[in-house]
C-alpha atoms as a PDB file:
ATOM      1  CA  UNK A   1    -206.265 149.611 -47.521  1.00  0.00           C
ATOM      2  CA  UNK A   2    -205.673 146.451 -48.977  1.00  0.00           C
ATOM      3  CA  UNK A   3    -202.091 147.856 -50.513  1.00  0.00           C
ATOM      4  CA  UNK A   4    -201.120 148.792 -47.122  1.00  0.00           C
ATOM      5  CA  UNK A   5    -201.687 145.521 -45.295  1.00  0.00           C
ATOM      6  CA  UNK A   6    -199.833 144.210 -47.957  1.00  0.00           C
ATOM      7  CA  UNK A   7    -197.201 146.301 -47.892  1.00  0.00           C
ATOM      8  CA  UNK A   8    -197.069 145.617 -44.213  1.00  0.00           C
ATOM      9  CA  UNK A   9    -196.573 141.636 -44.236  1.00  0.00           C
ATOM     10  CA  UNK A  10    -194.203 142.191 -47.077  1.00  0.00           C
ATOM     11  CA  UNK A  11    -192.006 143.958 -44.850  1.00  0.00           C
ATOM     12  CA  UNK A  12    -192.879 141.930 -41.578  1.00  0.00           C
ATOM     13  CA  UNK A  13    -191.769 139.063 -43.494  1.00  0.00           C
ATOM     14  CA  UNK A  14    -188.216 140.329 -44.421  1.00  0.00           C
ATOM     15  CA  UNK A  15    -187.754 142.183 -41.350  1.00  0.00           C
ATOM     16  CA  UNK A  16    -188.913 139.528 -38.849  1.00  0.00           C
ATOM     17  CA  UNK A  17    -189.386 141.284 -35.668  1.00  0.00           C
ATOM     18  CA  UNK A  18    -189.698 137.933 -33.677  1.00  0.00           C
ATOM     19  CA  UNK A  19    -186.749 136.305 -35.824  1.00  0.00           C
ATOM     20  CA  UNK A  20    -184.728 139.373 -34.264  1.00  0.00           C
ATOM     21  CA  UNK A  21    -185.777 138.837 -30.592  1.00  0.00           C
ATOM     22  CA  UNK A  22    -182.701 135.797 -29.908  1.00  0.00           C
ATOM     23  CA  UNK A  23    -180.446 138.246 -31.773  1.00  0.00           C
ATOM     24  CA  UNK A  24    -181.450 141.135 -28.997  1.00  0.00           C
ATOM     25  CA  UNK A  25    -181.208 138.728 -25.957  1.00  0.00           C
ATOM     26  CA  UNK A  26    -177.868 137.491 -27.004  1.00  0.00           C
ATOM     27  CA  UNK A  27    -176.751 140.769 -27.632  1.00  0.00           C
ATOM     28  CA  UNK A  28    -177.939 142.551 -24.515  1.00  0.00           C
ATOM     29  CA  UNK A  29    -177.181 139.267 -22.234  1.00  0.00           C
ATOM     30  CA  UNK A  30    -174.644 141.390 -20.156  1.00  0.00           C
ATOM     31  CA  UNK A  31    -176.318 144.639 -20.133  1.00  0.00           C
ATOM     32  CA  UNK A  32    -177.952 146.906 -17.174  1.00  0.00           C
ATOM     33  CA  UNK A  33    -181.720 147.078 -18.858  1.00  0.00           C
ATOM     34  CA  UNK A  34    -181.507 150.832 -19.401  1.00  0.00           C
ATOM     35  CA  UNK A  35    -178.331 149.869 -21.411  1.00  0.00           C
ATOM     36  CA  UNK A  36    -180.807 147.400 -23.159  1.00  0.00           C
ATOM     37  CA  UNK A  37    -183.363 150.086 -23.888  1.00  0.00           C
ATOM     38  CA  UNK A  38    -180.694 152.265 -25.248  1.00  0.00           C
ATOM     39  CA  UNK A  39    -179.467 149.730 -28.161  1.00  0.00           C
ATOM     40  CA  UNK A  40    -182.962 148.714 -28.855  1.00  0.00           C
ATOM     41  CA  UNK A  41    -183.971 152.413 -29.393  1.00  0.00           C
ATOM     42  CA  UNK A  42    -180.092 153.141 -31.399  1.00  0.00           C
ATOM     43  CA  UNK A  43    -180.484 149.675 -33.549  1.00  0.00           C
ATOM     44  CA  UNK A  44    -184.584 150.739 -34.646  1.00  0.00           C
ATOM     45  CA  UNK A  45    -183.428 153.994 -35.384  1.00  0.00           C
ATOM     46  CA  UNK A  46    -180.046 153.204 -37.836  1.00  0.00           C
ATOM     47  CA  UNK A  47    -182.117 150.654 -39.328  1.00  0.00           C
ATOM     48  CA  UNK A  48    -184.667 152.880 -40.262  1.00  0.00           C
ATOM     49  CA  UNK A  49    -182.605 155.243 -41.520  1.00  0.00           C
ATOM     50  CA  UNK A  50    -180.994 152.706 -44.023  1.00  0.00           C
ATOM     51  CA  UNK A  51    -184.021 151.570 -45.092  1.00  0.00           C
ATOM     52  CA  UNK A  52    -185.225 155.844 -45.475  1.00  0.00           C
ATOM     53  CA  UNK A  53    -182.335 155.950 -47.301  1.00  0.00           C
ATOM     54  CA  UNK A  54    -183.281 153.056 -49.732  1.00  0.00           C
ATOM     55  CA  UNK A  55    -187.369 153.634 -49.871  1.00  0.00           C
ATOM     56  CA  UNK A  56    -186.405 157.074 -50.857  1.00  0.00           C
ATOM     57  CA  UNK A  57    -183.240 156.987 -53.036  1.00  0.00           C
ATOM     58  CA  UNK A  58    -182.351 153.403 -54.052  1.00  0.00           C
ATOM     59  CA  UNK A  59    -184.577 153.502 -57.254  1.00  0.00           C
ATOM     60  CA  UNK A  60    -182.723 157.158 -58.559  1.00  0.00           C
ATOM     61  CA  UNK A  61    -179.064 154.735 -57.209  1.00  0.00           C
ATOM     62  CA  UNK A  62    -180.464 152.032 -59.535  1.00  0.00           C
ATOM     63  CA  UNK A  63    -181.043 154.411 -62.773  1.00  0.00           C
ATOM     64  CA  UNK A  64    -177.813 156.232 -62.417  1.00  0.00           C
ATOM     65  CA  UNK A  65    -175.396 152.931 -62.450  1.00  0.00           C
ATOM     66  CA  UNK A  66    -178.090 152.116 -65.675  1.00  0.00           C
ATOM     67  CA  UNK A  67    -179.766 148.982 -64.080  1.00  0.00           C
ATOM     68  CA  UNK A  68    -183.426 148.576 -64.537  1.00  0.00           C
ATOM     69  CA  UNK A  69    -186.004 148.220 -61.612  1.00  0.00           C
ATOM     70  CA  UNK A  70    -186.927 145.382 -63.281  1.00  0.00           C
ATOM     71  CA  UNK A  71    -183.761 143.772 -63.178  1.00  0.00           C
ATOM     72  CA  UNK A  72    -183.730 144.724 -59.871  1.00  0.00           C
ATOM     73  CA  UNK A  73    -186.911 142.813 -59.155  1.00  0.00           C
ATOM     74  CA  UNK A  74    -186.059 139.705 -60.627  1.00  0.00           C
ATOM     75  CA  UNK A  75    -182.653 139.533 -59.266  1.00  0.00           C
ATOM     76  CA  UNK A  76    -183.966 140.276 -55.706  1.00  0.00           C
ATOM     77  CA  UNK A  77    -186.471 138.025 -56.254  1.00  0.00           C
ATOM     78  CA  UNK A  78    -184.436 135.091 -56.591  1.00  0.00           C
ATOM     79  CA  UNK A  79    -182.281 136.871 -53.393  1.00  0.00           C
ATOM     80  CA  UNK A  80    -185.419 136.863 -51.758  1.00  0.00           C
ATOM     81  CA  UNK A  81    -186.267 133.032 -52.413  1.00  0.00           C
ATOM     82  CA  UNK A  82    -182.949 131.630 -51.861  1.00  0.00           C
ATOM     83  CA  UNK A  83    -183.378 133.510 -48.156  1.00  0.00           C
ATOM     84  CA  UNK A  84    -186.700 132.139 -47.924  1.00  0.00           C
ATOM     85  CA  UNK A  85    -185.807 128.537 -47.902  1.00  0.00           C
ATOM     86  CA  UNK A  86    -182.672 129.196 -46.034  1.00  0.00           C
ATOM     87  CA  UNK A  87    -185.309 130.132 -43.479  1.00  0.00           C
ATOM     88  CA  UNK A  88    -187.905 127.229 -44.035  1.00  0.00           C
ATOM     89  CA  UNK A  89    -185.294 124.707 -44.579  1.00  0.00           C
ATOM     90  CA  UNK A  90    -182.000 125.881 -43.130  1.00  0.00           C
ATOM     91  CA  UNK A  91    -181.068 127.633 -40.062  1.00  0.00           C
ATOM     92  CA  UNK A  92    -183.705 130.536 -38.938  1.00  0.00           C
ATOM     93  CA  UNK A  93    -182.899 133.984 -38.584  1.00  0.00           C
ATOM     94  CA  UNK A  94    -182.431 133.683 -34.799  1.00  0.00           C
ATOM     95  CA  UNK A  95    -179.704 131.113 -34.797  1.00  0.00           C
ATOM     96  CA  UNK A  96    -178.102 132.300 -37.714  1.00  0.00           C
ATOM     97  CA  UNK A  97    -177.411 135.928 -36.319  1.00  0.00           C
ATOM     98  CA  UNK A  98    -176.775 134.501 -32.849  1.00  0.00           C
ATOM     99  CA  UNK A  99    -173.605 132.527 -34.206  1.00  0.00           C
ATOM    100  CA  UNK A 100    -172.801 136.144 -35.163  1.00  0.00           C
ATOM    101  CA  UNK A 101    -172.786 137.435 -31.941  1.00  0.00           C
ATOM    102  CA  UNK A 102    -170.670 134.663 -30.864  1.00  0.00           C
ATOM    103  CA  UNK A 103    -168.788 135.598 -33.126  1.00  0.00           C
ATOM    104  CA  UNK A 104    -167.827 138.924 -30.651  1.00  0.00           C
ATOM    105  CA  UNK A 105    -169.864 141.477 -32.353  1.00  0.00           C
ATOM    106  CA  UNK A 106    -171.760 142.827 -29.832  1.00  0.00           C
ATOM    107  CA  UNK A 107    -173.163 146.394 -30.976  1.00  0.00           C
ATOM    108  CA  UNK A 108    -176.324 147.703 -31.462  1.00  0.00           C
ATOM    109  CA  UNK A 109    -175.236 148.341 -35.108  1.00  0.00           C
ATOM    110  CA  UNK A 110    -174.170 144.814 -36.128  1.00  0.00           C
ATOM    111  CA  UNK A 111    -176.041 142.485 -36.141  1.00  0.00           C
ATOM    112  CA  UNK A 112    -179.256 144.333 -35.037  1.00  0.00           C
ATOM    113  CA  UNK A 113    -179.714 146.933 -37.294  1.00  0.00           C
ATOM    114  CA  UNK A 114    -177.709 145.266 -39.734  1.00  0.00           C
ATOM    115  CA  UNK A 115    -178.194 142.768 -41.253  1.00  0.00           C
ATOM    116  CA  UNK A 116    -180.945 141.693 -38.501  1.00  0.00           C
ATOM    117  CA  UNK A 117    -183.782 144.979 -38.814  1.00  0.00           C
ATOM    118  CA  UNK A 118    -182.124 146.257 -42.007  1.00  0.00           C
ATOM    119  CA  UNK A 119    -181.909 143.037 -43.639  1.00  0.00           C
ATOM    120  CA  UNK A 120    -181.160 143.087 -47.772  1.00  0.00           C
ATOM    121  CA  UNK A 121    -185.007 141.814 -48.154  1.00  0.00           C
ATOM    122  CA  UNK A 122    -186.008 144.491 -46.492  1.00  0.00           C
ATOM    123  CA  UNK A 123    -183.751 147.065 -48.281  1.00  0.00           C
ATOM    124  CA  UNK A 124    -185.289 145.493 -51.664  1.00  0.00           C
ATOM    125  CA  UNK A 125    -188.429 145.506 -50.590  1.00  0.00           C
ATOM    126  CA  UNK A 126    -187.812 149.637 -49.741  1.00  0.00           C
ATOM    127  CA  UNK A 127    -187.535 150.013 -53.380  1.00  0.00           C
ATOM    128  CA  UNK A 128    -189.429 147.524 -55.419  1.00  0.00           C
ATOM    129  CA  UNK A 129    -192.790 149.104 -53.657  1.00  0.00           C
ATOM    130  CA  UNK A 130    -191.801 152.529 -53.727  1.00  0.00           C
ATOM    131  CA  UNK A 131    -190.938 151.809 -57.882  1.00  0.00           C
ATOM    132  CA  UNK A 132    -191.703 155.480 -59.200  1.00  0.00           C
ATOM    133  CA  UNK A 133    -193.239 154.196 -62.407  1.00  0.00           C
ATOM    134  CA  UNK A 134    -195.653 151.894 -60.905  1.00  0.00           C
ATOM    135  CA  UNK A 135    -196.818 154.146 -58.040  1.00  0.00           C
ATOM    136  CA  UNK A 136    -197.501 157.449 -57.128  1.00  0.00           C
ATOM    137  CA  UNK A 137    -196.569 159.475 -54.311  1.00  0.00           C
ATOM    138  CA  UNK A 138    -199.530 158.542 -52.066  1.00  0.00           C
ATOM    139  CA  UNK A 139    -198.526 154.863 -52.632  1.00  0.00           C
ATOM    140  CA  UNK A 140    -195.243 155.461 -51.483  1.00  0.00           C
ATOM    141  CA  UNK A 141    -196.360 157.501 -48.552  1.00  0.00           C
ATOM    142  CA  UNK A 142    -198.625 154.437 -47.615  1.00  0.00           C
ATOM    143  CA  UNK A 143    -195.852 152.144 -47.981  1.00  0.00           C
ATOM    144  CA  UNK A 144    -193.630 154.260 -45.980  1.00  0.00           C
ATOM    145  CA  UNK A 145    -195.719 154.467 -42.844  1.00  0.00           C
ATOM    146  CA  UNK A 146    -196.729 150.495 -43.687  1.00  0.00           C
ATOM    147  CA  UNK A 147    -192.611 150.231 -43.296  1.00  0.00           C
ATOM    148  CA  UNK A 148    -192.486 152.456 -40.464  1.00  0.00           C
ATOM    149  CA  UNK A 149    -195.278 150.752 -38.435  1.00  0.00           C
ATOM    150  CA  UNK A 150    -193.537 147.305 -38.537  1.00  0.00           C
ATOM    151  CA  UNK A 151    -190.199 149.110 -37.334  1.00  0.00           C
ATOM    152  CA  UNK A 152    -192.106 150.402 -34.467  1.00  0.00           C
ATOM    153  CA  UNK A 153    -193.191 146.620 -33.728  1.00  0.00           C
ATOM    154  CA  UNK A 154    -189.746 145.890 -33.316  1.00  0.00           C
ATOM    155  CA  UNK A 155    -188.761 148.470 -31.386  1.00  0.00           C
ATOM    156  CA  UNK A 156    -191.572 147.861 -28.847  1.00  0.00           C
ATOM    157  CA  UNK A 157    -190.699 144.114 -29.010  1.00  0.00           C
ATOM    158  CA  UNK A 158    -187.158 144.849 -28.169  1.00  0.00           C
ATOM    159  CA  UNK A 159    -188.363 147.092 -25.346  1.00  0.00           C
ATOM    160  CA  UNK A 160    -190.099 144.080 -24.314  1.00  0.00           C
ATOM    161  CA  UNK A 161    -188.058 141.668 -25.178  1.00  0.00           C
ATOM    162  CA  UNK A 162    -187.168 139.161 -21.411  1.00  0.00           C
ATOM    163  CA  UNK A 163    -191.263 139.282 -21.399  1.00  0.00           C
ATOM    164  CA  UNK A 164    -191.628 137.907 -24.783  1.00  0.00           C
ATOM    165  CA  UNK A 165    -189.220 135.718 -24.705  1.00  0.00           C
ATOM    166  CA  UNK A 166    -189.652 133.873 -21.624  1.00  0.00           C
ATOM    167  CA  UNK A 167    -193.020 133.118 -23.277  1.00  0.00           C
ATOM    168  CA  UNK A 168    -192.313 132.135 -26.973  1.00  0.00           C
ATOM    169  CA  UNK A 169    -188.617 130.912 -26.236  1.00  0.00           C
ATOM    170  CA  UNK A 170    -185.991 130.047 -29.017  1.00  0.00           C
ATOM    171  CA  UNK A 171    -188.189 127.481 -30.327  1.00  0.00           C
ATOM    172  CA  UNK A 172    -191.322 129.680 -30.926  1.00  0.00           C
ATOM    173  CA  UNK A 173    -189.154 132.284 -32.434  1.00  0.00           C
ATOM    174  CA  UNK A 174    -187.268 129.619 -34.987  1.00  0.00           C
ATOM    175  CA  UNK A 175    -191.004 128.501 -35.612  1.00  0.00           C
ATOM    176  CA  UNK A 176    -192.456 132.111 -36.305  1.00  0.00           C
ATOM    177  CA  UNK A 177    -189.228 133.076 -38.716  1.00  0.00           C
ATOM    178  CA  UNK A 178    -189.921 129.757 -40.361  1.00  0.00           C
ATOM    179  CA  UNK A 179    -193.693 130.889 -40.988  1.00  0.00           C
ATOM    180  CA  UNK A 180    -192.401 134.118 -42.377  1.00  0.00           C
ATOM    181  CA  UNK A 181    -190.133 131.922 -44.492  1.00  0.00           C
ATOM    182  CA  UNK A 182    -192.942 130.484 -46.270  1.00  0.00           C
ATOM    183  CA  UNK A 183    -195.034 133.879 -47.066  1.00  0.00           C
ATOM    184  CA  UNK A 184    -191.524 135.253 -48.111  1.00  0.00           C
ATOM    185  CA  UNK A 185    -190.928 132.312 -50.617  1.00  0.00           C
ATOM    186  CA  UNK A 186    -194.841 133.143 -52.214  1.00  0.00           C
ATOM    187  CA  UNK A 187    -193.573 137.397 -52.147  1.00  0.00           C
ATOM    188  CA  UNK A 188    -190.641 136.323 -54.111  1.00  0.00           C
ATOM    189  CA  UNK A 189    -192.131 134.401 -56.853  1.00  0.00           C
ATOM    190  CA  UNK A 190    -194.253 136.910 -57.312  1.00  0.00           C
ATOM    191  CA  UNK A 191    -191.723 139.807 -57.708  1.00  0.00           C
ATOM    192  CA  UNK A 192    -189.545 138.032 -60.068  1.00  0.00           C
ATOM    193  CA  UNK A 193    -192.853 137.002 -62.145  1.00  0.00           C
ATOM    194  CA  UNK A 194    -193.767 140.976 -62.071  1.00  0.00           C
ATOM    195  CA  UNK A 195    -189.945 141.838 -62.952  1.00  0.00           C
ATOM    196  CA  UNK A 196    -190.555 139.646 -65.847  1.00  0.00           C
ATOM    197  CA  UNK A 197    -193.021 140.175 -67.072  1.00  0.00           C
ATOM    198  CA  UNK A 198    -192.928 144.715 -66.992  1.00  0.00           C
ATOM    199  CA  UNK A 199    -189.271 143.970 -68.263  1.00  0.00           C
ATOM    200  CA  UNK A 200    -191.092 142.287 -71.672  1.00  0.00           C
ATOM    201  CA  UNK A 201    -193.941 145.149 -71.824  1.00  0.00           C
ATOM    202  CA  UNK A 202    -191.350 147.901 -72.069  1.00  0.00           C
END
């Protein structure tokens, strides 16, 4: 049990459900709300089948191009803390991926599924817990549903996203991605000291 609430802040941390809600209203700002519902539903669902695609196969990518999951971890490690202080320090997730949408993309794909839902911490995090030689296939099926239960947070956040945001507004979304910042930063350092230290046992 305790693997799977892990598992499940990992990934609420780099997929910041809150963090997205800004992205979602800016987004959606012109759209009838059964238009809404539709890119809310179409973003969860091509974001979870990236990050399927990554909990299931990116460890068997990694081998064939002959990188190590270790490598792996203590590259997207440092990935991972880098992002983290961008979001403690830096701008948040919501006003970074709103100056995207400014930008004119305006599609459920980008930036809501990607890089917003399917963000590259999350696609890391798809594979470092799901590493074959450190777990078996019960652990992955835990951390699958632990992955699939924070995608279903966001999707019933986006569904009820003018509630929630009326209430929290920007500011309480900034603060909350800022939070996740922080126990991102600690998930980091800890993955890179892991990466190092199975990369020196082999």
């Amino acid at each position: 049990m305790n693997d799977w609430i892990s598992s499940f802040v990992f990934f609420f941390a780099v997929i910041d459900p809150v963090g997205t809600l800004p992205v979602f209203i800016a987004v959606t700002a012109r759209h009838a709300e059964w238009q809404k519902r539709k890119i809310a539903i179409l973003a969860v669902i091509v974001a979870t089948g990236i990050l399927m695609f990554f909990l299931l196969a990116g460890q068997y990518l990694l081998e064939t191009i002959g990188v190590p999951l270790s490598a792996f971890q203590v590259a997207g490690g440092v990935v991972l803390f880098l992002f983290a202080l961008t979001m403690i320090f830096g701008e948040g997730k919501p006003e970074q991926e709103v100056e995207i949408v400014k930008e004119g993309h305006e599609t459920a794909i980008f930036p809501l599924a990607v890089p917003s839902i399917a963000s590259p911490g999350a696609m890391l995090a798809a594979v470092v817990l799901t590493d074959n030689y450190r777990f078996d296939p019960i652990h992955q099926a835990r951390t699958a549903t632990a992955m699939l239960a924070v995608l279903g947070i966001v999707l019933l956040i986006l569904l009820t996203a003018n509630w929630i945001y009326r209430w929290i507004g920007n500011a309480g979304a900034s603060i909350v991605s800022r939070v996740m910042g922080l126990i991102l930063a600690s998930v980091a350092t800890t993955n890179v000291l892991l990466g190092i230290q199975q990369f020196f046992s082999v």
